[in-house]
Structure formats: C-alpha cells, structure tokens
C-alpha atoms as a PDB file:
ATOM      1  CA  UNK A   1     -25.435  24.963-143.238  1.00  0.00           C
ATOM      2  CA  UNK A   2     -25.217  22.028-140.898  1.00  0.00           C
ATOM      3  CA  UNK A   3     -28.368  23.486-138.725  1.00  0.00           C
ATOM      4  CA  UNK A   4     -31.361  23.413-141.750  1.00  0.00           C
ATOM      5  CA  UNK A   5     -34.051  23.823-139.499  1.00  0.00           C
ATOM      6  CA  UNK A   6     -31.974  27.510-137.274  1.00  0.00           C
ATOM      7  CA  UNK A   7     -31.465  27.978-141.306  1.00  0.00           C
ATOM      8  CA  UNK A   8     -34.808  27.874-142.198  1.00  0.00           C
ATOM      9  CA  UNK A   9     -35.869  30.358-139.590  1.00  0.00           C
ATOM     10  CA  UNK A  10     -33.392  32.850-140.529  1.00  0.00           C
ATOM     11  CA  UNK A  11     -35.121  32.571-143.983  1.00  0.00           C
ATOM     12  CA  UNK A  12     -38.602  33.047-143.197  1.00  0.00           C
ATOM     13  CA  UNK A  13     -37.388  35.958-140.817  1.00  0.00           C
ATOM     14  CA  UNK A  14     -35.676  37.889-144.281  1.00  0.00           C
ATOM     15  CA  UNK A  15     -38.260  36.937-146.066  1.00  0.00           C
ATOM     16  CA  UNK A  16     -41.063  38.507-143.635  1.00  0.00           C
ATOM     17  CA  UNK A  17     -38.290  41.932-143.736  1.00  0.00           C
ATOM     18  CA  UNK A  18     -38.896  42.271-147.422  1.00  0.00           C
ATOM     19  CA  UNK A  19     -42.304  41.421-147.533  1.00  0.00           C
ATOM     20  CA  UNK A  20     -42.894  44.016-144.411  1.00  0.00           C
ATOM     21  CA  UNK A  21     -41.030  46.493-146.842  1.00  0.00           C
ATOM     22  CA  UNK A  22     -42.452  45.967-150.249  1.00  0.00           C
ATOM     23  CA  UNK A  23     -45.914  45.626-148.005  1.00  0.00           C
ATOM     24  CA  UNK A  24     -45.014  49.631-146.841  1.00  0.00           C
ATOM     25  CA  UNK A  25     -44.282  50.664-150.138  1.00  0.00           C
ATOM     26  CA  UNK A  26     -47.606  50.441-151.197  1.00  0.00           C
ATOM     27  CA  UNK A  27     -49.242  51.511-147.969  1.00  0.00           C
ATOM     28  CA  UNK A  28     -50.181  48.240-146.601  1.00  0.00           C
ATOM     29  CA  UNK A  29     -48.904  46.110-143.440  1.00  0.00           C
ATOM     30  CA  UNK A  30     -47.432  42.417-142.159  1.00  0.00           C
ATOM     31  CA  UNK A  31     -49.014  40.368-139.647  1.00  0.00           C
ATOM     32  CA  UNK A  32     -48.860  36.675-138.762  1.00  0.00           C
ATOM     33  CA  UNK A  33     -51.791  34.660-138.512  1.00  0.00           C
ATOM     34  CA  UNK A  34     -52.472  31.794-136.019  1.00  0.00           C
ATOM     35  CA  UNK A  35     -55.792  30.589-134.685  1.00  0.00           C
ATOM     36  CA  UNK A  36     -56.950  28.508-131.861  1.00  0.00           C
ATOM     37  CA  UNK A  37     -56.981  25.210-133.922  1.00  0.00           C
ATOM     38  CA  UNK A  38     -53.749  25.899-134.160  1.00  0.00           C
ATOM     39  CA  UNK A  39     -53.151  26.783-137.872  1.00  0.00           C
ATOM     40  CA  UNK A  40     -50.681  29.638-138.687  1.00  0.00           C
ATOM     41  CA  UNK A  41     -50.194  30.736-142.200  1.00  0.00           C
ATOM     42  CA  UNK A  42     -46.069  32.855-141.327  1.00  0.00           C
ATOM     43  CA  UNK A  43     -47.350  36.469-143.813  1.00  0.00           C
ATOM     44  CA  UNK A  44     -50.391  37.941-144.571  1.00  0.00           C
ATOM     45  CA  UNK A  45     -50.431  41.275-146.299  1.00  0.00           C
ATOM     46  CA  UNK A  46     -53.014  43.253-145.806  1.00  0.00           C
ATOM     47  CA  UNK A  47     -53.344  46.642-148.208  1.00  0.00           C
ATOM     48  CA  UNK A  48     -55.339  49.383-146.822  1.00  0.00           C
ATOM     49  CA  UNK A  49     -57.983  49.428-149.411  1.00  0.00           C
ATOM     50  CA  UNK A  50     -59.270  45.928-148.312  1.00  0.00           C
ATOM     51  CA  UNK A  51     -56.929  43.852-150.583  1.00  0.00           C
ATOM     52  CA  UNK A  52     -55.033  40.710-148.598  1.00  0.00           C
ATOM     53  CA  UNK A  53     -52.616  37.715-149.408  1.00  0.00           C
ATOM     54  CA  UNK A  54     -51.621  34.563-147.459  1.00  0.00           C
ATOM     55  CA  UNK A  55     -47.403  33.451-147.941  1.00  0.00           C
ATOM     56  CA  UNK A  56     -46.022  30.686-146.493  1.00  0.00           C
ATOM     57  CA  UNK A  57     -41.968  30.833-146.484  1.00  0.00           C
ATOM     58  CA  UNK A  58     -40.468  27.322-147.322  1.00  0.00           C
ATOM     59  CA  UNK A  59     -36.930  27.334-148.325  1.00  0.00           C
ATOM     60  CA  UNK A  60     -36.752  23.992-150.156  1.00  0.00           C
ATOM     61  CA  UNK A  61     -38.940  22.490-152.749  1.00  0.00           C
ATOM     62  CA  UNK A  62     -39.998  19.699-150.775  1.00  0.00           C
ATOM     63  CA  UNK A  63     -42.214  21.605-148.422  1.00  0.00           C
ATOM     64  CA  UNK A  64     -44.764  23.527-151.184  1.00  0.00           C
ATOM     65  CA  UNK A  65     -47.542  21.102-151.260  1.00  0.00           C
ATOM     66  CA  UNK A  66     -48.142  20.996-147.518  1.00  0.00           C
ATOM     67  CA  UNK A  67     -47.325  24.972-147.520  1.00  0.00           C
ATOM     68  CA  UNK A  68     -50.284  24.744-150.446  1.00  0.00           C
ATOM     69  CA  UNK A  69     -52.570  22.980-149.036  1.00  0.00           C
ATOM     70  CA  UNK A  70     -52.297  25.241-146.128  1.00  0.00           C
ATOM     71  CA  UNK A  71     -52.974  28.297-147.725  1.00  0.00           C
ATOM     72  CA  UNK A  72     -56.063  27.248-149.371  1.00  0.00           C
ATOM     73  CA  UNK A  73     -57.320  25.514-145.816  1.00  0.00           C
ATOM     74  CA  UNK A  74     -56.737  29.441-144.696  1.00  0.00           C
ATOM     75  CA  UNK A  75     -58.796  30.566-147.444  1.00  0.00           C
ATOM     76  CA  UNK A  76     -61.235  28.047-147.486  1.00  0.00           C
ATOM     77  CA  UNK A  77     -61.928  29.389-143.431  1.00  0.00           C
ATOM     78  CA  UNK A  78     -62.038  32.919-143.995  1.00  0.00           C
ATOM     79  CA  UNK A  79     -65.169  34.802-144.669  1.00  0.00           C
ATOM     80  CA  UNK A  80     -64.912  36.632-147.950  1.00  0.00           C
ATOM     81  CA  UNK A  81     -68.167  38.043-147.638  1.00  0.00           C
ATOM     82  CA  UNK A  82     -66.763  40.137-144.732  1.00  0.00           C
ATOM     83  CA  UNK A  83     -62.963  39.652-145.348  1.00  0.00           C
ATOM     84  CA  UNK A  84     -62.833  39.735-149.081  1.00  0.00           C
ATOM     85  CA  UNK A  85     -61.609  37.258-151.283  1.00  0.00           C
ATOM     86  CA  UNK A  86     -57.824  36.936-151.020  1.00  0.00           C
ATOM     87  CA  UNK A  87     -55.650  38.393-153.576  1.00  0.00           C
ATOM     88  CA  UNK A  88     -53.187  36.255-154.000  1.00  0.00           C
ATOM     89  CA  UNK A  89     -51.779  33.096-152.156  1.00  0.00           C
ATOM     90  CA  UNK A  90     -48.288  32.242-152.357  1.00  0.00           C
ATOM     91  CA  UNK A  91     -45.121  29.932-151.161  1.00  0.00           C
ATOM     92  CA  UNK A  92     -42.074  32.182-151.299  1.00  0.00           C
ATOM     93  CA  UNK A  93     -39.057  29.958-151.373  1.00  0.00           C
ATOM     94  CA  UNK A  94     -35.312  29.898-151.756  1.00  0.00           C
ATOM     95  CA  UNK A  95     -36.041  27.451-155.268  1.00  0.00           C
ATOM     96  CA  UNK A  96     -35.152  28.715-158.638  1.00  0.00           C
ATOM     97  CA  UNK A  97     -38.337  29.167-160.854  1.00  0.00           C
ATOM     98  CA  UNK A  98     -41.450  31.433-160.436  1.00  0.00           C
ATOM     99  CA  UNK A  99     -44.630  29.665-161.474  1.00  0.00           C
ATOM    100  CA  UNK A 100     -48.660  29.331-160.553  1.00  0.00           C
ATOM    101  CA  UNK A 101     -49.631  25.764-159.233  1.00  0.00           C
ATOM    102  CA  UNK A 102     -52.590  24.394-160.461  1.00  0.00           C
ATOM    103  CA  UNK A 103     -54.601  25.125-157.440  1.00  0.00           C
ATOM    104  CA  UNK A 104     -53.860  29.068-158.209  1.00  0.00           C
ATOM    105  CA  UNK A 105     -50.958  29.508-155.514  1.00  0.00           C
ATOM    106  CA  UNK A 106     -47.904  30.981-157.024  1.00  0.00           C
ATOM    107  CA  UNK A 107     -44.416  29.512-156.226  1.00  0.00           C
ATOM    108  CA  UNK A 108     -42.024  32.473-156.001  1.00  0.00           C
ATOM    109  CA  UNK A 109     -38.475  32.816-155.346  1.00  0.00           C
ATOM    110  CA  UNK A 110     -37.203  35.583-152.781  1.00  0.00           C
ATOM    111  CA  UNK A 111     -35.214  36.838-155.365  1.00  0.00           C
ATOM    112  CA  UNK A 112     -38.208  37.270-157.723  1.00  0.00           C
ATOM    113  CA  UNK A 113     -40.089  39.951-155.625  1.00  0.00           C
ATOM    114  CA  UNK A 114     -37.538  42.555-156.236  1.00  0.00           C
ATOM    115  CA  UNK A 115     -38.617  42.358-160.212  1.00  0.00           C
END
C-alpha cells in the first residue's frame, strides 16, 4: 500500500484476467490498443460477431474523467462504418457504486462484473 502507482498496475493486470475470462465465456477476445499518436485505451473486447467495447482500469475515483474522456476520444477516431459502433465504453475501478456517466460511459466496480 505504500507503492500506489506498482498497486495500480497489479490492478489493471487482474482486472484485464477477468475481463480476458468473462471475454472467453462468450466467445470473444482481449487486446490492448495503442496507436502511433500515442493513445492507448488498457481493454478492448472484441466478440466474434462484430460487437466491441473500450475499458479503461482506474483504481481510484479521481482518475474517471480523464479515463472518460479517453474513451470517447477512442470512439470518436474509430470508423464505425467499418468497425461498428462500440458497444459499450467503460472505467472499471476499485470504487464502490456502478453507474452510467452522462456522456454514456459506465463506471463499474471489479466486483460488479461477476453479477
């Protein structure tokens, strides 16, 4: 607990386990996405019929907004004439309370996705 940031990465990396598993389940896959401009989005899920999702893993509260306005600068790039639309866009987090910004990306605890 006195390292947040070595923390942090041992988050995302459980996070990005039970996303690749619950991603399996229903006969889809895990990447990570980074392009030359530099921006990386840390999960997409991609389903085999087409479907996709952007997540960005922040463990604290203080970190959605700019993990928001990420995700929709991802989908704002991406062709969904060719891509599809996205299916979802979500911050998965170590917070307490599931909810759907504004902007249409969900806030979701870890714990949630086992529900």
């Amino acid at each position: 607990m006195k390292d947040l940031n070595l923390f942090g990465f041992l988050f995302e990396s459980m996070c990005v386990r039970d996303m690749r598993v619950y991603a399996q389940a229903n006969d889809g896959e895990v990447f990570h996405y980074r392009d030359a401009s530099g921006q990386e989005v840390d999960i997409i899920v991609s389903l085999r019929d087409g479907r996709w999702g952007a997540v960005e893993v922040k463990l604290g509260g203080g970190q959605i907004d700019d993990a928001a306005r990420n995700l929709l600068a991802l989908n704002e790039k991406v062709d969904g004439g060719s891509m599809g639309e996205a299916s979802f866009l979500m911050v998965l987090t170590g917070t307490e309370f599931a909810y759907r910004r504004t902007d249409g990306v969900f806030v979701v605890p870890l714990g949630c996705l086992r529900q």
